[in-house]
PDB file of N, CA and C in Angstrom:
ATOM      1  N   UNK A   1     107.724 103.657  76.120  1.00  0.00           N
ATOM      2  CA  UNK A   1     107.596 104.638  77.166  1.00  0.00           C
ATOM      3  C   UNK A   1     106.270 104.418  77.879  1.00  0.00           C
ATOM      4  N   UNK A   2     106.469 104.251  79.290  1.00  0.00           N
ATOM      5  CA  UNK A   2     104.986 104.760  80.080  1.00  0.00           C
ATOM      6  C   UNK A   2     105.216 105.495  80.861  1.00  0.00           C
ATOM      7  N   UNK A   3     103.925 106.434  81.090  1.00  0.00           N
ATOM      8  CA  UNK A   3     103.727 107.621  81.817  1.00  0.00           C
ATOM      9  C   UNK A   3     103.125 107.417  82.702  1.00  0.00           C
ATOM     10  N   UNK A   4     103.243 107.243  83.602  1.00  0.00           N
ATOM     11  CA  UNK A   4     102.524 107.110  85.025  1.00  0.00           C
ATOM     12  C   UNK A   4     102.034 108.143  85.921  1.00  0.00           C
ATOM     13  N   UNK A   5     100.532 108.422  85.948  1.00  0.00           N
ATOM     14  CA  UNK A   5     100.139 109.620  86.960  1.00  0.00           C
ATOM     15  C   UNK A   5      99.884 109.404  88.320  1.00  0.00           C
ATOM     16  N   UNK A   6     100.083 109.556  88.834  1.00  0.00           N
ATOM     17  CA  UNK A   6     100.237 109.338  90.362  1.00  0.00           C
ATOM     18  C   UNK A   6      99.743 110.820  90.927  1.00  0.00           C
ATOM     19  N   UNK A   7      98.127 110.381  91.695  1.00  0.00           N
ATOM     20  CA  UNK A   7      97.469 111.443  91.779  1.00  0.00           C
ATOM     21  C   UNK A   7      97.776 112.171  93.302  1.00  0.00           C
ATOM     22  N   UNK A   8      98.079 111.125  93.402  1.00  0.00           N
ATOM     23  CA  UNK A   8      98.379 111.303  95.471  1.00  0.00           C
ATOM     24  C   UNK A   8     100.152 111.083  95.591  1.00  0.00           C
ATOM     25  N   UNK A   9     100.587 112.610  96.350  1.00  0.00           N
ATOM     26  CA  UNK A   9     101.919 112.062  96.647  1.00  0.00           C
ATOM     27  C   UNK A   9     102.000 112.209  98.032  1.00  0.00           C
ATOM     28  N   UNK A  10     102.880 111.400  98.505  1.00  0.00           N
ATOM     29  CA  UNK A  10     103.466 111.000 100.326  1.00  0.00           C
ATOM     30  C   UNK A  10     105.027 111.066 100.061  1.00  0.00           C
ATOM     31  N   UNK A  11     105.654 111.705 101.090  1.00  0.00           N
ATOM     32  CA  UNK A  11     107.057 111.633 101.233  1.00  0.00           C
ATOM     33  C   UNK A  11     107.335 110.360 101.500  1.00  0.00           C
ATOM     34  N   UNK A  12     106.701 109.716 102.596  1.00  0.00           N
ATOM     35  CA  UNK A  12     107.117 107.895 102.714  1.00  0.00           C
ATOM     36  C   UNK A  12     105.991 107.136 102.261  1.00  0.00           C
ATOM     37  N   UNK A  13     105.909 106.475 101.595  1.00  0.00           N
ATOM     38  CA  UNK A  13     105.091 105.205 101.517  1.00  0.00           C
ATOM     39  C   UNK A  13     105.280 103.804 101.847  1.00  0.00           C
ATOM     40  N   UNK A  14     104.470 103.217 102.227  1.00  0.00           N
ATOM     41  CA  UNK A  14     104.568 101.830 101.956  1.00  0.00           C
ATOM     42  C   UNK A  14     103.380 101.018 101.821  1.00  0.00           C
ATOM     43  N   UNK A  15     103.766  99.806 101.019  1.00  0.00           N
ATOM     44  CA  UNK A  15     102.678  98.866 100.534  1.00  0.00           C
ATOM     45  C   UNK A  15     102.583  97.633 101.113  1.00  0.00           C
ATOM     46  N   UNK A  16     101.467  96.894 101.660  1.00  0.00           N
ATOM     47  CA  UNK A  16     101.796  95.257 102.030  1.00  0.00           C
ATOM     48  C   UNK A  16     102.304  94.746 101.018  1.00  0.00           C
ATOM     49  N   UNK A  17     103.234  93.654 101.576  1.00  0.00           N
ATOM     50  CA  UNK A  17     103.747  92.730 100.313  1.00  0.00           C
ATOM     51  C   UNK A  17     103.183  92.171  99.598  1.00  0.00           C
ATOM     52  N   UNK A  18     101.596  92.080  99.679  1.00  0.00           N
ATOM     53  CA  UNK A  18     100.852  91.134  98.408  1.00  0.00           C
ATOM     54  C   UNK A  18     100.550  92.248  97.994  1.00  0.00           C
ATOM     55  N   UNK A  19     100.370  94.065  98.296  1.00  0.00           N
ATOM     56  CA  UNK A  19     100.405  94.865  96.694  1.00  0.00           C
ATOM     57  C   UNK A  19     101.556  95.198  96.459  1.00  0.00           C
ATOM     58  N   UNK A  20     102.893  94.678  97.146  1.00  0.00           N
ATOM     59  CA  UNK A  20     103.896  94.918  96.012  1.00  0.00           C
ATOM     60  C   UNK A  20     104.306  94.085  95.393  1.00  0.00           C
ATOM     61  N   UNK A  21     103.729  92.806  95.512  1.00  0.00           N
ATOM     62  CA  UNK A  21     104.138  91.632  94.554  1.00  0.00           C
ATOM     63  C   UNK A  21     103.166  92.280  92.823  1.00  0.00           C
ATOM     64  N   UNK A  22     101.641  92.541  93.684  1.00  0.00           N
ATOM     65  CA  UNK A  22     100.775  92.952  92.731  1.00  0.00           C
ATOM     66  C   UNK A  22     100.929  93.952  91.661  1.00  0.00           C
ATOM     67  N   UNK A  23     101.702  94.772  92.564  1.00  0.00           N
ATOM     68  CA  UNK A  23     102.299  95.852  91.810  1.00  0.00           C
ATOM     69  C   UNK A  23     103.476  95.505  91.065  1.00  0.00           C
ATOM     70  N   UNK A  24     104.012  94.593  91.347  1.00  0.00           N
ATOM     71  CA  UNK A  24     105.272  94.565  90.286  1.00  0.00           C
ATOM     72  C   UNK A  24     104.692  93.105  89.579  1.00  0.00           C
ATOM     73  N   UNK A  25     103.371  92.901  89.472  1.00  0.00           N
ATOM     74  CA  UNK A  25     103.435  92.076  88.600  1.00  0.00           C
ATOM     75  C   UNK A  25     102.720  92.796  87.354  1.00  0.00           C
ATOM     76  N   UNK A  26     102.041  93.827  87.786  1.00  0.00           N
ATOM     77  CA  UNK A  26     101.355  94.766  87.004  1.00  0.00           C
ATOM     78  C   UNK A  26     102.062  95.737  86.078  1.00  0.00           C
ATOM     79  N   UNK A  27     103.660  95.635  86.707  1.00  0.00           N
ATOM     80  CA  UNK A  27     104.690  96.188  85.862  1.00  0.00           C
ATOM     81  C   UNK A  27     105.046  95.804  85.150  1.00  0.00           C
ATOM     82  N   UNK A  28     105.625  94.658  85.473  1.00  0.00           N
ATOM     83  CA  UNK A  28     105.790  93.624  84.792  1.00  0.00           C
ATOM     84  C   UNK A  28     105.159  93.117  82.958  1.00  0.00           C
ATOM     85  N   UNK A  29     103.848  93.354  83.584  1.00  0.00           N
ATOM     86  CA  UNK A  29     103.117  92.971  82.107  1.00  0.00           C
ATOM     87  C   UNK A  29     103.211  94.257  81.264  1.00  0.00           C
ATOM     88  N   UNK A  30     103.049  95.466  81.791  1.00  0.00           N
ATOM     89  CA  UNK A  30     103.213  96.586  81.237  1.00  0.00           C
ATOM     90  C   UNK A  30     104.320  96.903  80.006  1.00  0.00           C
ATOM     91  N   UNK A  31     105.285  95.991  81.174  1.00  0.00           N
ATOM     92  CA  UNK A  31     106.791  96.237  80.243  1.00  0.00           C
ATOM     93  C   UNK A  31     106.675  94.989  78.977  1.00  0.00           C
ATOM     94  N   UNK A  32     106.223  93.745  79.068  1.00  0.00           N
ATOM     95  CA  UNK A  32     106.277  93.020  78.259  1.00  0.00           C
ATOM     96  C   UNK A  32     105.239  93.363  76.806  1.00  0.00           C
ATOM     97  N   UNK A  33     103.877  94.314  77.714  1.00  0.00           N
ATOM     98  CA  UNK A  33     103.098  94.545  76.332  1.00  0.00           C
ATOM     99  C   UNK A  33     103.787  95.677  76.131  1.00  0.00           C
ATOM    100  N   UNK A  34     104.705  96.592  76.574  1.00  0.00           N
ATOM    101  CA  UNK A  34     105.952  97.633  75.236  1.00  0.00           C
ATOM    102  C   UNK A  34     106.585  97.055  74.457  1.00  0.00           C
ATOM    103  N   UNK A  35     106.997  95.829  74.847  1.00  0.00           N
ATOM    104  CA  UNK A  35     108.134  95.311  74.059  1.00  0.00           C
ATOM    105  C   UNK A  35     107.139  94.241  73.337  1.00  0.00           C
ATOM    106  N   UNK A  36     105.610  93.870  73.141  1.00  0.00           N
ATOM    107  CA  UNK A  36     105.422  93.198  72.148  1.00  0.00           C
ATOM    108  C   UNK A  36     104.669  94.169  71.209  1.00  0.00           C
ATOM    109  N   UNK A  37     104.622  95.780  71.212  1.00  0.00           N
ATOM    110  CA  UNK A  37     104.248  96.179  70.597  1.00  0.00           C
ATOM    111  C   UNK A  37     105.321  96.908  69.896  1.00  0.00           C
ATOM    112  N   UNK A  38     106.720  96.851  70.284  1.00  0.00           N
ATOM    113  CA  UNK A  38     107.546  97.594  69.636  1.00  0.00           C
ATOM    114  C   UNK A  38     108.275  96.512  68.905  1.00  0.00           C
ATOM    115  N   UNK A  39     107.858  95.489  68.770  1.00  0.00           N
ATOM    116  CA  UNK A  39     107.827  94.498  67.735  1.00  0.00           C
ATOM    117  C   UNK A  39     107.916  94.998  66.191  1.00  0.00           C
ATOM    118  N   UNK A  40     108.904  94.345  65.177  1.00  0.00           N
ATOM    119  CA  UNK A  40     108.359  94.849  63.685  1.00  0.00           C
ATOM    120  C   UNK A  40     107.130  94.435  63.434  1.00  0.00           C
ATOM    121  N   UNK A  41     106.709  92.631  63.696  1.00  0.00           N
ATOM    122  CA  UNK A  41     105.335  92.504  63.511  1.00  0.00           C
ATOM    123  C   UNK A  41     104.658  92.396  64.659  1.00  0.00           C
ATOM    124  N   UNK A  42     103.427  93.124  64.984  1.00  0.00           N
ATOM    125  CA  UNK A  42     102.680  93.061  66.088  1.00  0.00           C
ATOM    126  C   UNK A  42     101.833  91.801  66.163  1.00  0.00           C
ATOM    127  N   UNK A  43     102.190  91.169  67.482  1.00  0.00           N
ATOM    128  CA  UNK A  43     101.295  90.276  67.391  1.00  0.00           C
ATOM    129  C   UNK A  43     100.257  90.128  68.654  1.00  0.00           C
ATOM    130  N   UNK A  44      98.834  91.078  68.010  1.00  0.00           N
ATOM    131  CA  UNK A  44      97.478  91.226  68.661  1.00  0.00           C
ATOM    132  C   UNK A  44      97.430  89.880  70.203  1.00  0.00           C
ATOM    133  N   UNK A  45      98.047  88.470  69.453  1.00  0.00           N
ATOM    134  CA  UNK A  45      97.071  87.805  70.304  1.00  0.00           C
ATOM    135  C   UNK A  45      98.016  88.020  71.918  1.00  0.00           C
ATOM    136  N   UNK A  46      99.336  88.215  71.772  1.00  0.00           N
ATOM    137  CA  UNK A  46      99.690  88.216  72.512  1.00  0.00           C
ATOM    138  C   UNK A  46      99.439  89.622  73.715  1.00  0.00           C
ATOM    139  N   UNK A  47      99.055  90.489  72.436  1.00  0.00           N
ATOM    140  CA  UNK A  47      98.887  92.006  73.571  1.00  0.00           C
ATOM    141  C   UNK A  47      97.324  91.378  74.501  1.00  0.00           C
ATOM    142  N   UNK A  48      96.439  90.881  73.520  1.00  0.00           N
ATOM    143  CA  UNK A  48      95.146  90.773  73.572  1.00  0.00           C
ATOM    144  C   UNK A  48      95.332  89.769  75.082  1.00  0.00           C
ATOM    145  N   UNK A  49      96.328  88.961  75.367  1.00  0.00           N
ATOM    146  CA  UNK A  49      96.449  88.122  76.427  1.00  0.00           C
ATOM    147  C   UNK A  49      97.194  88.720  77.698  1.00  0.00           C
ATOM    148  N   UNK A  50      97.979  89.558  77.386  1.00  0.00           N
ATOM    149  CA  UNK A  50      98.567  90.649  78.192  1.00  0.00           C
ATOM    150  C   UNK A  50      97.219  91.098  78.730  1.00  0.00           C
ATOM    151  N   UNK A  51      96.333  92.008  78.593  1.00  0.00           N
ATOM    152  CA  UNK A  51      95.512  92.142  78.681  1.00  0.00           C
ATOM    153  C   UNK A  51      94.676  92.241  79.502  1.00  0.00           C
ATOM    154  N   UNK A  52      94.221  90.454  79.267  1.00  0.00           N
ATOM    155  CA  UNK A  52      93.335  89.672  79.966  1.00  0.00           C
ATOM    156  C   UNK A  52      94.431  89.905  81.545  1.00  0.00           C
ATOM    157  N   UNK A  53      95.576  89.318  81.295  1.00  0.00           N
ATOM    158  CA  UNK A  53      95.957  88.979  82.494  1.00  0.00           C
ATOM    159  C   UNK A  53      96.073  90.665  83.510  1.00  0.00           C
ATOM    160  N   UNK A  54      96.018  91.728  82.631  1.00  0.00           N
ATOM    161  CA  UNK A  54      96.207  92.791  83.417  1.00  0.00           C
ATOM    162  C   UNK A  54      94.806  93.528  84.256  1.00  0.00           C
ATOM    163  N   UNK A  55      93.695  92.912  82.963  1.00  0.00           N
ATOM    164  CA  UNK A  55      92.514  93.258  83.446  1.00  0.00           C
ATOM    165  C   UNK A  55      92.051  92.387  85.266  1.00  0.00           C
ATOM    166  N   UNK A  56      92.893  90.905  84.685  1.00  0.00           N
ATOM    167  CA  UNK A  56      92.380  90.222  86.286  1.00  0.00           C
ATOM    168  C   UNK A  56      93.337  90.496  87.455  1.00  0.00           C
ATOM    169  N   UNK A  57      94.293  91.678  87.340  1.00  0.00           N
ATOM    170  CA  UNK A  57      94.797  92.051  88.231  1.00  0.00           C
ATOM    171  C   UNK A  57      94.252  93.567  88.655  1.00  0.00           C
ATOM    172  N   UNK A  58      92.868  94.209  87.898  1.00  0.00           N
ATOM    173  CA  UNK A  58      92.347  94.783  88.249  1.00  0.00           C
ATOM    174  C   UNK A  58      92.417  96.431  87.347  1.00  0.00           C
ATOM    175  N   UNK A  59      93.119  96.313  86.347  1.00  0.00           N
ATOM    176  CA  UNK A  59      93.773  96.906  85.297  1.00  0.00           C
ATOM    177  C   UNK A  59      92.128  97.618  84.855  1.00  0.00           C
ATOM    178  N   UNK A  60      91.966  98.381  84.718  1.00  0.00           N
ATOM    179  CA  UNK A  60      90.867  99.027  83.603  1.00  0.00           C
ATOM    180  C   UNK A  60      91.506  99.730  82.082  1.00  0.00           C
ATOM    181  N   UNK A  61      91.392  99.373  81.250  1.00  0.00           N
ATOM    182  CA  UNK A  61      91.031 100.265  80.503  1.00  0.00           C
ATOM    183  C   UNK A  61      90.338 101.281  79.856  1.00  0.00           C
ATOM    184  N   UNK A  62      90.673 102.167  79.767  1.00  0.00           N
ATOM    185  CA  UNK A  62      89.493 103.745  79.793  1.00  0.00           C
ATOM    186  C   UNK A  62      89.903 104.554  78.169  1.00  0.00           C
ATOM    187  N   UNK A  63      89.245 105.135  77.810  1.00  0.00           N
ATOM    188  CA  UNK A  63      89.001 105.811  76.378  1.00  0.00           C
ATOM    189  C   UNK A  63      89.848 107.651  76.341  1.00  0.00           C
ATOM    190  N   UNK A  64      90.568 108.117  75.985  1.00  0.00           N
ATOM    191  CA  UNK A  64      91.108 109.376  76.127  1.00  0.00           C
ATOM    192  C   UNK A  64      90.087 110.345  76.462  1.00  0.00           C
ATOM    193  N   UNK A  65      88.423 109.928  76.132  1.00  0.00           N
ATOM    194  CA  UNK A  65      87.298 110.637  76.500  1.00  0.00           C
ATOM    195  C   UNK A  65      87.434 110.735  78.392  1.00  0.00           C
ATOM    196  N   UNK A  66      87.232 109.586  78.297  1.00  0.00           N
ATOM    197  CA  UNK A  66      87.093 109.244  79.739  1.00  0.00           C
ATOM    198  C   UNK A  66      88.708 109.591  80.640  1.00  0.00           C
ATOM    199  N   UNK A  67      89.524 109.796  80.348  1.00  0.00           N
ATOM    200  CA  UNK A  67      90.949 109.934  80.559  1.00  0.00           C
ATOM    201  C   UNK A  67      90.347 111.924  81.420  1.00  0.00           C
ATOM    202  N   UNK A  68      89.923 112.477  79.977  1.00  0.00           N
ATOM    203  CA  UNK A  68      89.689 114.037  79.983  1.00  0.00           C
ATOM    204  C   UNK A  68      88.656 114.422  81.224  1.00  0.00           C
ATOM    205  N   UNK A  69      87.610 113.390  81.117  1.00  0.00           N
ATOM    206  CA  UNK A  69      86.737 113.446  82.188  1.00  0.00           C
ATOM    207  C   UNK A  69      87.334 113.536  83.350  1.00  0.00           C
ATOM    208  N   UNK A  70      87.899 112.844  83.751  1.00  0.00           N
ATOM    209  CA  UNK A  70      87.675 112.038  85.197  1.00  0.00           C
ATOM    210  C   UNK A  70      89.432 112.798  85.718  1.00  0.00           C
ATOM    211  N   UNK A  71      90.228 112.872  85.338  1.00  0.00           N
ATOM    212  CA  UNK A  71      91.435 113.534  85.698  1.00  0.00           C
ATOM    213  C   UNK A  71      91.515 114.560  85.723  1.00  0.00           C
ATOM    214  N   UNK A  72      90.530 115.239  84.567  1.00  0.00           N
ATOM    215  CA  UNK A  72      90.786 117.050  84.867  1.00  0.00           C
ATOM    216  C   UNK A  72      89.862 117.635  85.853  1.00  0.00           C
ATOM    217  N   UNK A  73      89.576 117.606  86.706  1.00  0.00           N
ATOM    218  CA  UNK A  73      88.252 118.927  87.723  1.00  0.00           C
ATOM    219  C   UNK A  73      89.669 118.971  88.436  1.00  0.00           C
ATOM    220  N   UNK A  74      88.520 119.883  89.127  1.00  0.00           N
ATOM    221  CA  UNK A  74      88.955 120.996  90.407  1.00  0.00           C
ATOM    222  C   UNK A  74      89.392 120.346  91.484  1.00  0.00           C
ATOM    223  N   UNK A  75      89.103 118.718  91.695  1.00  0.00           N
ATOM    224  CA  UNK A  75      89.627 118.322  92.965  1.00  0.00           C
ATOM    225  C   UNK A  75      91.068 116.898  93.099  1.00  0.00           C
ATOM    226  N   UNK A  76      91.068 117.486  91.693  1.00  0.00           N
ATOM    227  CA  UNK A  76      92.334 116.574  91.010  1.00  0.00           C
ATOM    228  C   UNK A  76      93.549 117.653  90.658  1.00  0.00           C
ATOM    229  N   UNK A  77      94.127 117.170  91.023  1.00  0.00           N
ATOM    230  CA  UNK A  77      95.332 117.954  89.946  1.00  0.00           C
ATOM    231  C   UNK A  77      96.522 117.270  89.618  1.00  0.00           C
ATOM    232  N   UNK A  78      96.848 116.449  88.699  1.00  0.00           N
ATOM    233  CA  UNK A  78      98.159 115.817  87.793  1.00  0.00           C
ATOM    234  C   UNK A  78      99.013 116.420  88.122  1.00  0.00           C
ATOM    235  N   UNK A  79     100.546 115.213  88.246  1.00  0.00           N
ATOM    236  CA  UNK A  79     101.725 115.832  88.709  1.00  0.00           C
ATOM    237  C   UNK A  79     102.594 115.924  87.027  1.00  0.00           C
ATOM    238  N   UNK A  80     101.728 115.549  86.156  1.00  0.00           N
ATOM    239  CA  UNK A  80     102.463 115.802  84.656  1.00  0.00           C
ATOM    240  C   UNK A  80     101.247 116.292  83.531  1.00  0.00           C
ATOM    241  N   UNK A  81     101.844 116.767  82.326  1.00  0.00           N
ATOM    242  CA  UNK A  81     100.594 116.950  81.628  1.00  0.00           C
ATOM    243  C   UNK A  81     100.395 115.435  80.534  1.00  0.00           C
ATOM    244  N   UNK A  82      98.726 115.477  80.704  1.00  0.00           N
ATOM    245  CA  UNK A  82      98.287 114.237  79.701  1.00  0.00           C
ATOM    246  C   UNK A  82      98.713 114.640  78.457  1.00  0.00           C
ATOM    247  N   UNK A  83      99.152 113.474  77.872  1.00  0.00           N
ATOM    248  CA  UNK A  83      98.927 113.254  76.764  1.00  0.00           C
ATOM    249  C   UNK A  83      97.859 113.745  75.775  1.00  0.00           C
ATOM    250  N   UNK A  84      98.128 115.162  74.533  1.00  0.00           N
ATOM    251  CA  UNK A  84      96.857 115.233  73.776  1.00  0.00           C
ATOM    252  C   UNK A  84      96.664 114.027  72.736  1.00  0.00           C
ATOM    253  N   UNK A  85      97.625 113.356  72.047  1.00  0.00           N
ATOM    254  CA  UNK A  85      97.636 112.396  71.452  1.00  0.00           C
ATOM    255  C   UNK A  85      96.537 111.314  71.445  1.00  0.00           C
ATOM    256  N   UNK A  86      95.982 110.815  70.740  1.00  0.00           N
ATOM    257  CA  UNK A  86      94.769 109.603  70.598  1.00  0.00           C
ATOM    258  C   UNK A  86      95.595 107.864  70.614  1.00  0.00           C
ATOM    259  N   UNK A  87      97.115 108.254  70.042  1.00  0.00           N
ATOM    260  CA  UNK A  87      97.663 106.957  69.367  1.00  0.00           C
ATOM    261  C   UNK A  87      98.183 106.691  70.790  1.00  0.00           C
ATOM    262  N   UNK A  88      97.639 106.963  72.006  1.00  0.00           N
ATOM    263  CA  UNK A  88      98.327 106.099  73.159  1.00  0.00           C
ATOM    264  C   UNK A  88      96.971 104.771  73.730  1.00  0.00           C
ATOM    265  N   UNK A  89      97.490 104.088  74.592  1.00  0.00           N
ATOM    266  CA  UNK A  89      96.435 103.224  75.078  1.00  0.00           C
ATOM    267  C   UNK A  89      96.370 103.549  76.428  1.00  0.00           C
ATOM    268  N   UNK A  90      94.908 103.806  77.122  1.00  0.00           N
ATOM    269  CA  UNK A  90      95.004 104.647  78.091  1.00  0.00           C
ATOM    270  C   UNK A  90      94.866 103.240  79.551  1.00  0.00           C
ATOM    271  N   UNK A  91      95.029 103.325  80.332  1.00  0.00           N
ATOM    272  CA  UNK A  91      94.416 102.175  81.783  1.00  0.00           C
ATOM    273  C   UNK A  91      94.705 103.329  82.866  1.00  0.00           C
ATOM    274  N   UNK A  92      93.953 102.399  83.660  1.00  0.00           N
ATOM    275  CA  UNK A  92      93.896 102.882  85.245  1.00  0.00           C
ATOM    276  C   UNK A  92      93.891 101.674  86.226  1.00  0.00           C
ATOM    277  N   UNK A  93      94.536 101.640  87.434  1.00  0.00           N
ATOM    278  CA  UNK A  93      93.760 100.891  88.793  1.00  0.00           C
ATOM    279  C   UNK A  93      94.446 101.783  89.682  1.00  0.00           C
ATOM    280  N   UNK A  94      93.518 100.875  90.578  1.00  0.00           N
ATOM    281  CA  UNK A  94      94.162 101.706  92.263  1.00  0.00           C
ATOM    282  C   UNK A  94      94.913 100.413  92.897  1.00  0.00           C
ATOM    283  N   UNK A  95      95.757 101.176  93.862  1.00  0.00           N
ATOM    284  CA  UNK A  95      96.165 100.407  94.748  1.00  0.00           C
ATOM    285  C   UNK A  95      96.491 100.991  96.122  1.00  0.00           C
ATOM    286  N   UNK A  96      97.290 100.576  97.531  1.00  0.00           N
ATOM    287  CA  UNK A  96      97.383 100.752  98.474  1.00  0.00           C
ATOM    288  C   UNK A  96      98.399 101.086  98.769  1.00  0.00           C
ATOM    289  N   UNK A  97      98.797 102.206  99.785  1.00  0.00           N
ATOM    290  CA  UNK A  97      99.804 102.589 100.574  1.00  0.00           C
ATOM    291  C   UNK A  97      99.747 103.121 101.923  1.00  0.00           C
ATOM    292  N   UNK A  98     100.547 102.830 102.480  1.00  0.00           N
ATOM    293  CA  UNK A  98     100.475 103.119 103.848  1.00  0.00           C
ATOM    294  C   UNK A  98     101.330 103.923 104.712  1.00  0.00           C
ATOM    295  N   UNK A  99     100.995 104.908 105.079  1.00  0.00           N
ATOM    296  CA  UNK A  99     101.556 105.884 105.485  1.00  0.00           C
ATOM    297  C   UNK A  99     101.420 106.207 107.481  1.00  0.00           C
ATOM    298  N   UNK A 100     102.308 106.395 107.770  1.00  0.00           N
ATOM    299  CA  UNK A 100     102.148 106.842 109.363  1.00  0.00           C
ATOM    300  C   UNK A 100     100.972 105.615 110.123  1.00  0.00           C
ATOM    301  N   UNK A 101     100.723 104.852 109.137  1.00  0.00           N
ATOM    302  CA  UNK A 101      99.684 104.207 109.669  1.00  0.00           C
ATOM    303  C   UNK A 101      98.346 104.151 108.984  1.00  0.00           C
ATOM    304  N   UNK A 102      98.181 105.113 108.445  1.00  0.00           N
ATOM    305  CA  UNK A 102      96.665 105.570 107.625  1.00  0.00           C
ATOM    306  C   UNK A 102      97.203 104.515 106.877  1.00  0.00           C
ATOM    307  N   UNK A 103      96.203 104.316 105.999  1.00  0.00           N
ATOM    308  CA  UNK A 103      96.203 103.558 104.388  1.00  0.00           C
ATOM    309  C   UNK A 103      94.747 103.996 103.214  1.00  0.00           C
ATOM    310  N   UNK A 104      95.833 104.988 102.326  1.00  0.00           N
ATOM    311  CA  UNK A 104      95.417 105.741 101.430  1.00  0.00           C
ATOM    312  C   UNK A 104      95.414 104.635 100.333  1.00  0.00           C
ATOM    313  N   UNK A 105      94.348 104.722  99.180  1.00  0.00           N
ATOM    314  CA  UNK A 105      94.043 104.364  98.338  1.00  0.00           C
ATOM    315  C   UNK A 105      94.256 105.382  96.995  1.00  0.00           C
ATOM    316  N   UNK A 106      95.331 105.249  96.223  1.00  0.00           N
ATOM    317  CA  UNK A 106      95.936 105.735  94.851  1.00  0.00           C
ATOM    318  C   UNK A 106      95.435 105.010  93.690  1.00  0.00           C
ATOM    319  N   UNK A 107      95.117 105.769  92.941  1.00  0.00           N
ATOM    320  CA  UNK A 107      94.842 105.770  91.426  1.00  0.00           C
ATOM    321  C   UNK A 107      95.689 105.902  90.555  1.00  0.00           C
ATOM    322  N   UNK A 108      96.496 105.099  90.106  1.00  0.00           N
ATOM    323  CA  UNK A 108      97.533 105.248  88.575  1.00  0.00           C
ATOM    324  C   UNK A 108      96.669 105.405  87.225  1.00  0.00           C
ATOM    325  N   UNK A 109      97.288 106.523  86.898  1.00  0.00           N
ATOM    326  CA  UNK A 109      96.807 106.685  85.451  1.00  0.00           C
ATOM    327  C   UNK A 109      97.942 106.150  84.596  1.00  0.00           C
ATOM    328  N   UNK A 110      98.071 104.820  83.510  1.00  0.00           N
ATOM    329  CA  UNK A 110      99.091 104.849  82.548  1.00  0.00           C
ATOM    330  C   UNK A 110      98.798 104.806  80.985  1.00  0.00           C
ATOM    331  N   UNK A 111      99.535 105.956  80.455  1.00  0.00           N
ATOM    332  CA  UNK A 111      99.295 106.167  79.183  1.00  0.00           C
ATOM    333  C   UNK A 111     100.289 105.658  78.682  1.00  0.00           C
ATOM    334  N   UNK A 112     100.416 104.226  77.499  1.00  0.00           N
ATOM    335  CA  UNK A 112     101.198 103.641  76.758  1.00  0.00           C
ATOM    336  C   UNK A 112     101.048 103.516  75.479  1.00  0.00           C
ATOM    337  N   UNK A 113     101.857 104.080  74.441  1.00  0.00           N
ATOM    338  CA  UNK A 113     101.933 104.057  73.217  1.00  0.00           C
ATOM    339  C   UNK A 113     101.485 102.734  72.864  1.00  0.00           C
ATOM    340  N   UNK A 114     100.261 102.659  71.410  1.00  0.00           N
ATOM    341  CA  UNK A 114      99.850 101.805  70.789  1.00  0.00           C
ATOM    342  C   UNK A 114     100.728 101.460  69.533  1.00  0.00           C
ATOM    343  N   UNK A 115     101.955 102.094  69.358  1.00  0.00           N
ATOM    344  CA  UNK A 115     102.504 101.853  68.296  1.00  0.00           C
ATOM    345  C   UNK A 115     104.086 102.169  68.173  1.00  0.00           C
ATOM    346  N   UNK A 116     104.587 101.870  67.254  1.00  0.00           N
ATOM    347  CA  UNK A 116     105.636 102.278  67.016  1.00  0.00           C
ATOM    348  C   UNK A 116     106.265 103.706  66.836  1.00  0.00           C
ATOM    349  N   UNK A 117     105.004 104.074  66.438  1.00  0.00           N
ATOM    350  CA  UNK A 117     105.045 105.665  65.681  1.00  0.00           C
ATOM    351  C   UNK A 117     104.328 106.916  66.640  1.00  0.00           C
ATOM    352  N   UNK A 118     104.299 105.872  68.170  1.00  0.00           N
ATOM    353  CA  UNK A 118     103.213 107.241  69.138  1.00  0.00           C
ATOM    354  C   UNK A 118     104.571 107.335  69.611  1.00  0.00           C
ATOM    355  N   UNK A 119     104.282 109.139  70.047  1.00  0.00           N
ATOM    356  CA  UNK A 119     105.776 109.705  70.489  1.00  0.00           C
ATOM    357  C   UNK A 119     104.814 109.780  72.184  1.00  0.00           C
TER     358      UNK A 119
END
């Protein structure tokens, strides 16, 4: 399972095609590190390379500390509730959409189970 926060909503969007290639390559890895962690045996090197490749697409990883920080004030407000759970693995990036012409800059929050056993 991933949970995706999506801090900014638009009735239409759209993205240039090099962030929706970006974006679905960023999915992409997302889905492959679920399915190498819902593995019977986990194998680190491969998440650990997932990773890398998600970090150089601009991927952060952030701490449930930092999750609490930075998503909850007054000038944010989540379209779902976080996760209280610790056993998830938390990331963030931004990317681009374009609307009426403007082009707004969005922040994904995704919280993905580290295990077999995170609900």
């Amino acid at each position: 399972m991933i949970l995706t926060l999506v801090l900014s909503l638009t009735p239409t969007i759209f993205a240039s095609p090099v962030q929706d290639i970006k974006e679905t390559r960023i999915q992409q890895l997302y889905d492959q590190r679920a399915a190498v962690l819902n593995e019977e045996i986990v194998d680190m090197n491969k998440v650990d390379n997932i990773d890398k490749q998600l970090k150089s697409l601009g991927v952060e990883f952030i701490t449930s500390e930092q999750v609490r920080k930075q998503f909850h004030n007054e000038n944010m407000s989540p379209n779902v509730s976080l996760p209280q759970q610790d056993n998830v693995s938390w990331s963030t990036y931004r990317t681009e959409i374009i609307k009426d012409g403007i082009t707004y800059e969005v922040q994904r929050l995704i919280a993905q189970p580290n295990s077999k056993s995170s609900n």
